[in-house]
Protein backbone atom coordinates (compact mmCIF):
# COMPACT_ATOMS: atom_id res chain seq x y z
CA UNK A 1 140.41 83.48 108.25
CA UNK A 2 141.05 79.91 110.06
CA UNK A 3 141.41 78.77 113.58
CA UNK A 4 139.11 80.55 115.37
CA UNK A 5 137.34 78.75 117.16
CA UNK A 6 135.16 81.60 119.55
CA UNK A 7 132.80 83.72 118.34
CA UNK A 8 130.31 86.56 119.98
CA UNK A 9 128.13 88.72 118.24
CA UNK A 10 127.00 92.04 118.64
CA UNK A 11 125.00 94.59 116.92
CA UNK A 12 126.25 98.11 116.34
CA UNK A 13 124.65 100.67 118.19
CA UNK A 14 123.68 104.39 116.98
CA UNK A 15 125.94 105.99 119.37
CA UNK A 16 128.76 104.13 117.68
CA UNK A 17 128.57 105.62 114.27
CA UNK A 18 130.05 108.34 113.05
CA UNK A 19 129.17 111.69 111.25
CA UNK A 20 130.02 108.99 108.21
CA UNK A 21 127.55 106.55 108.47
CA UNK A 22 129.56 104.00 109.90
CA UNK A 23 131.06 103.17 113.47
CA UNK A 24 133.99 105.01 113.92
CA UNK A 25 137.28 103.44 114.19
CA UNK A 26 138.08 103.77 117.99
CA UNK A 27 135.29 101.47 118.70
CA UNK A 28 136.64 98.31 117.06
CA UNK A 29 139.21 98.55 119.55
CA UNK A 30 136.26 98.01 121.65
CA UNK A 31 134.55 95.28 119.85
CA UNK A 32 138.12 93.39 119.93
CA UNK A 33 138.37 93.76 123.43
CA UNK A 34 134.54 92.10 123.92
CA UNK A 35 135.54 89.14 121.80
CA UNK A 36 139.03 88.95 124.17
CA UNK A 37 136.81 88.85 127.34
CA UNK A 38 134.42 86.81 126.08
CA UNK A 39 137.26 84.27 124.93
CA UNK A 40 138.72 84.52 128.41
CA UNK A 41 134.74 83.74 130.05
CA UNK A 42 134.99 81.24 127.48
CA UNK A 43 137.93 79.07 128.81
CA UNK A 44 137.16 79.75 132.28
CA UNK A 45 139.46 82.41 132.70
CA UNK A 46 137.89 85.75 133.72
CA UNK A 47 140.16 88.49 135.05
CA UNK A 48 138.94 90.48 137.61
CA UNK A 49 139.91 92.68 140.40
CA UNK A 50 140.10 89.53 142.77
CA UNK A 51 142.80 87.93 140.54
CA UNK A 52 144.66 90.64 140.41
CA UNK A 53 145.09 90.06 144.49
CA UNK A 54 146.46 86.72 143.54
CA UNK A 55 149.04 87.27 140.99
CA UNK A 56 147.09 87.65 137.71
CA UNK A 57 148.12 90.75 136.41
CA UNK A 58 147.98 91.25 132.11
CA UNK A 59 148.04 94.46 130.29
CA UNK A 60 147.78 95.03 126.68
CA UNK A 61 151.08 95.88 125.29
CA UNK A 62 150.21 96.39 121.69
CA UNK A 63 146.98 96.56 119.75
CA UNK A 64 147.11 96.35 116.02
CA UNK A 65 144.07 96.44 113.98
CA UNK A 66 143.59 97.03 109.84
CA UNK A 67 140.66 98.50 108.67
CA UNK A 68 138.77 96.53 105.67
CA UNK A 69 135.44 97.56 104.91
CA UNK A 70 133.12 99.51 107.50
CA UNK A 71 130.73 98.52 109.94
CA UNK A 72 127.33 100.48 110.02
CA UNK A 73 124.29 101.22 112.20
CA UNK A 74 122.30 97.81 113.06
CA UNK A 75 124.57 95.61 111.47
CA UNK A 76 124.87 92.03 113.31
CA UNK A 77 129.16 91.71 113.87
CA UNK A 78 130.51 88.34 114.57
CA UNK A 79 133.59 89.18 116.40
CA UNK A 80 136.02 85.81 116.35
CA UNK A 81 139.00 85.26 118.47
CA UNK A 82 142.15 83.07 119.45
CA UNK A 83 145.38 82.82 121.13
CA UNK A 84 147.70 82.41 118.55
CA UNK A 85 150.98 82.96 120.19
CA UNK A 86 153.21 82.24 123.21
CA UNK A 87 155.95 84.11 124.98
CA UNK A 88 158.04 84.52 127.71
CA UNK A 89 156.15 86.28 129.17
CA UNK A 90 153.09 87.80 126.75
CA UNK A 91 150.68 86.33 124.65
CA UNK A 92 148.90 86.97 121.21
CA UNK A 93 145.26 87.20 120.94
CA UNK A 94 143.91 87.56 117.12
CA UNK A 95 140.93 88.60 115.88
CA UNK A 96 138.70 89.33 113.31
CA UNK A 97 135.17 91.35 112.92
CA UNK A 98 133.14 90.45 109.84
CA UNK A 99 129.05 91.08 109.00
CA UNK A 100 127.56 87.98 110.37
CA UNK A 101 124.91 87.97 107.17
CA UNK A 102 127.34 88.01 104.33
CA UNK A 103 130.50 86.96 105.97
CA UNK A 104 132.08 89.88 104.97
CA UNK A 105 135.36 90.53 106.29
CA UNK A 106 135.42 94.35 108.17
CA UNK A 107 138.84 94.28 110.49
CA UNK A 108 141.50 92.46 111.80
CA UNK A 109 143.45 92.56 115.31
CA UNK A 110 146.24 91.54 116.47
CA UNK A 111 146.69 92.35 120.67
CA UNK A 112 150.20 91.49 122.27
CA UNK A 113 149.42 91.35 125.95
CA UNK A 114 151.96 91.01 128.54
CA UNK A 115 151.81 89.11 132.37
CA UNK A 116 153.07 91.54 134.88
CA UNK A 117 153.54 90.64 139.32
CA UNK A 118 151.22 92.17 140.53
CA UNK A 119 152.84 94.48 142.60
CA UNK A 120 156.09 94.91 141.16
CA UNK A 121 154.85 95.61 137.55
CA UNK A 122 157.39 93.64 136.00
CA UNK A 123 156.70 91.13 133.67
CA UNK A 124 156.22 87.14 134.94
CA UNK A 125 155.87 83.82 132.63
CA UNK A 126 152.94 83.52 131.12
CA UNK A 127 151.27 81.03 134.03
CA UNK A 128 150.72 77.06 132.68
CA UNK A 129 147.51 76.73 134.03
CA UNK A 130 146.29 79.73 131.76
CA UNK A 131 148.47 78.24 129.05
CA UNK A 132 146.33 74.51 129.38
CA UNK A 133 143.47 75.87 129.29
CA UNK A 134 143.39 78.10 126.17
CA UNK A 135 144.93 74.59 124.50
CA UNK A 136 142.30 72.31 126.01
CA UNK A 137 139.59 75.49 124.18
CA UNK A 138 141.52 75.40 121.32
CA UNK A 139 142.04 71.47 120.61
CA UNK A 140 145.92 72.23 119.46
CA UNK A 141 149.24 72.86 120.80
CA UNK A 142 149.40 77.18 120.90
CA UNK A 143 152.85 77.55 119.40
CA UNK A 144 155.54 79.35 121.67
CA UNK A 145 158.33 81.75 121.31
CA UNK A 146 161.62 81.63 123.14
CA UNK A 147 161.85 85.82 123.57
CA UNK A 148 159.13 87.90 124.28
CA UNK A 149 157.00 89.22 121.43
């Protein structure tokens, strides 16, 4: 996989595996959702309950992820994310989760996450000072879509 510039690392814990052996699937959705923040702390963006007061509201719409190989106990995961995709009034984060040591690839994300007011719940443009800073991060132009994703 290309493009990503941000990457975090974490190693799996024993409470995340599974009566397998290996980490059990809800928690990738987990480890996709660290990389996302951590992409966010990353461009100087951090949602919190503060922002929320002042008209930065985003929920996750959609989280897609395909299983490739599995994660066990101890492993070292390099998690590696990026905005990939522009709406209306959403956004696409990708990512992928492979084992730092061999590169291996383990899963793939895809998270459609959508702007809403704050108060109102309905969705707002995706805000341009968000929007210039993941492309300042991200050294390229993110492209856009006309309708919402």
């Amino acid at each position: 996989m290309k493009g990503f510039r941000h990457k975090t690392r974490l190693r799996v814990r024993n409470y995340e595996v599974d009566w397998q052996g290996i980490v059990h699937n809800a928690i990738y959705l987990e480890y996709f959702e660290i990389g996302r923040m951590e992409y966010l702390r990353g461009i100087g963006y951090i949602p919190d309950m503060a922002s929320i007061n002042r008209g930065s509201r985003v929920v996750l719409a959609r989280n897609e992820i395909d299983y490739i190989r599995p994660a066990r106990f101890d492993d070292l995961l390099e998690i590696e994310t990026k905005v990939s995709l522009v709406g209306t009034s959403s956004f696409v984060f990708e990512g992928v989760i492979s084992i730092h040591k061999t590169k291996k690839l383990v899963a793939i994300n895809r998270a459609v996450h959508v702007w809403l007011h704050p108060s109102g719940g309905y969705p707002v443009p995706v805000p341009q000072r968000f929007l210039r800073k993941v492309e300042k991060y991200e050294r390229r132009e993110i492209p856009r879509k006309i309708n919402d994703l």
